[in-house]
Protein backbone atom coordinates (compact mmCIF):
# COMPACT_ATOMS: atom_id res chain seq x y z
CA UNK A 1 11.76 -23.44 5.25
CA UNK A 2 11.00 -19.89 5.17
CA UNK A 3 9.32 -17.84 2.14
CA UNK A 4 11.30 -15.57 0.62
CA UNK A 5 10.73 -12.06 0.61
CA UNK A 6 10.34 -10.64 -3.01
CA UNK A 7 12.18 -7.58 -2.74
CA UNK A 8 10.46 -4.36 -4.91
CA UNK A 9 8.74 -5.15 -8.24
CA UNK A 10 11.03 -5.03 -11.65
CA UNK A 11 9.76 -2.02 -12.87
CA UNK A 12 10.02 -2.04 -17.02
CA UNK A 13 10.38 1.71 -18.99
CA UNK A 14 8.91 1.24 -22.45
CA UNK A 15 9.48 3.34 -25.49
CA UNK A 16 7.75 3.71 -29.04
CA UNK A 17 10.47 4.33 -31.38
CA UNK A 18 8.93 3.27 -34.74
CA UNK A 19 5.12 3.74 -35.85
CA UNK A 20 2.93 0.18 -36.11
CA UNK A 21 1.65 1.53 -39.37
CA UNK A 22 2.27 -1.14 -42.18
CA UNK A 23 2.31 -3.69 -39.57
CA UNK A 24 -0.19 -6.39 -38.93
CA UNK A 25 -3.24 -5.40 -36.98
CA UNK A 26 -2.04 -7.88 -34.56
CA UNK A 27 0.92 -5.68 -33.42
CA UNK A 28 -0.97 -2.44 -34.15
CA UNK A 29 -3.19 -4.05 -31.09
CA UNK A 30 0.06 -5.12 -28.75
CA UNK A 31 1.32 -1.54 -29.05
CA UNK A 32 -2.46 -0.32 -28.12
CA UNK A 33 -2.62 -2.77 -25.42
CA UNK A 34 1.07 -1.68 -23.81
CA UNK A 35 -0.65 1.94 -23.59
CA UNK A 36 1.77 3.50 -26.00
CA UNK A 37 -0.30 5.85 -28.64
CA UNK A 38 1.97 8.42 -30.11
CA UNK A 39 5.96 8.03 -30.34
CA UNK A 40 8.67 8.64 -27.93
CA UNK A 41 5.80 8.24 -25.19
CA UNK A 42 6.48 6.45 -22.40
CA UNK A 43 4.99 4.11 -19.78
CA UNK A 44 6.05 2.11 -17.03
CA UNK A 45 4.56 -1.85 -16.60
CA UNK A 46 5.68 -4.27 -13.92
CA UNK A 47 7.44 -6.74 -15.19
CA UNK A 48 6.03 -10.11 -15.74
CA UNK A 49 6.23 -12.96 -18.43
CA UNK A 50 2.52 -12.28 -20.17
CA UNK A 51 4.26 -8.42 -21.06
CA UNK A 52 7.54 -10.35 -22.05
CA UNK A 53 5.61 -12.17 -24.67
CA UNK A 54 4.21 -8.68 -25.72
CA UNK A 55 7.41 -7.44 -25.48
CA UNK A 56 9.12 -9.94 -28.05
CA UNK A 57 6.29 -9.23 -30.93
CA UNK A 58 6.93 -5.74 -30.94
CA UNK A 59 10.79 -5.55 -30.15
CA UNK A 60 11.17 -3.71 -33.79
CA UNK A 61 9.00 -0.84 -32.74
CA UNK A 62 10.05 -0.60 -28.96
CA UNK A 63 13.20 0.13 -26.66
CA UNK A 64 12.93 -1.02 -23.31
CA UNK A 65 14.66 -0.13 -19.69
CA UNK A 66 14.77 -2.27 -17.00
CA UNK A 67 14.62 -1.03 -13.46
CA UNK A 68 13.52 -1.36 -10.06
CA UNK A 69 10.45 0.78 -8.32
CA UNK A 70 11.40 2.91 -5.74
């Protein structure tokens, strides 16, 4: 049976809403290690389940858009 073709990466649009101070150092860190560093910024991560896991500890502080690359 052929493979199937994965069609273009899930592309995931990731906000800081809400500042990490007077949260644990452990989601100060997440925040840090999803690139964000100042609010409103902005970066785009493929999707995948290790950043869904991310995702889910910091859910209070983020707002996420999904998409597709172009």
């Amino acid at each position: 049976m052929p493979k199937k073709k994965e069609d273009t990466p899930k592309i995931v649009r990731i906000t800081l809403v809400r500042s990490p101070i007077g949260y644990s150092e452990r989601q100060k860190a997440t925040v840090r290690a999803l690139g964000l560093r100042r609010l409103n910024q902005t970066v785009e991560h493929q999707d995948c389940p290790t950043l869904r896991g991310m995702l889910a500890k910091v859910a209070h502080l983020i707002e996420v858009e999904e998409g597709s690359a172009l």
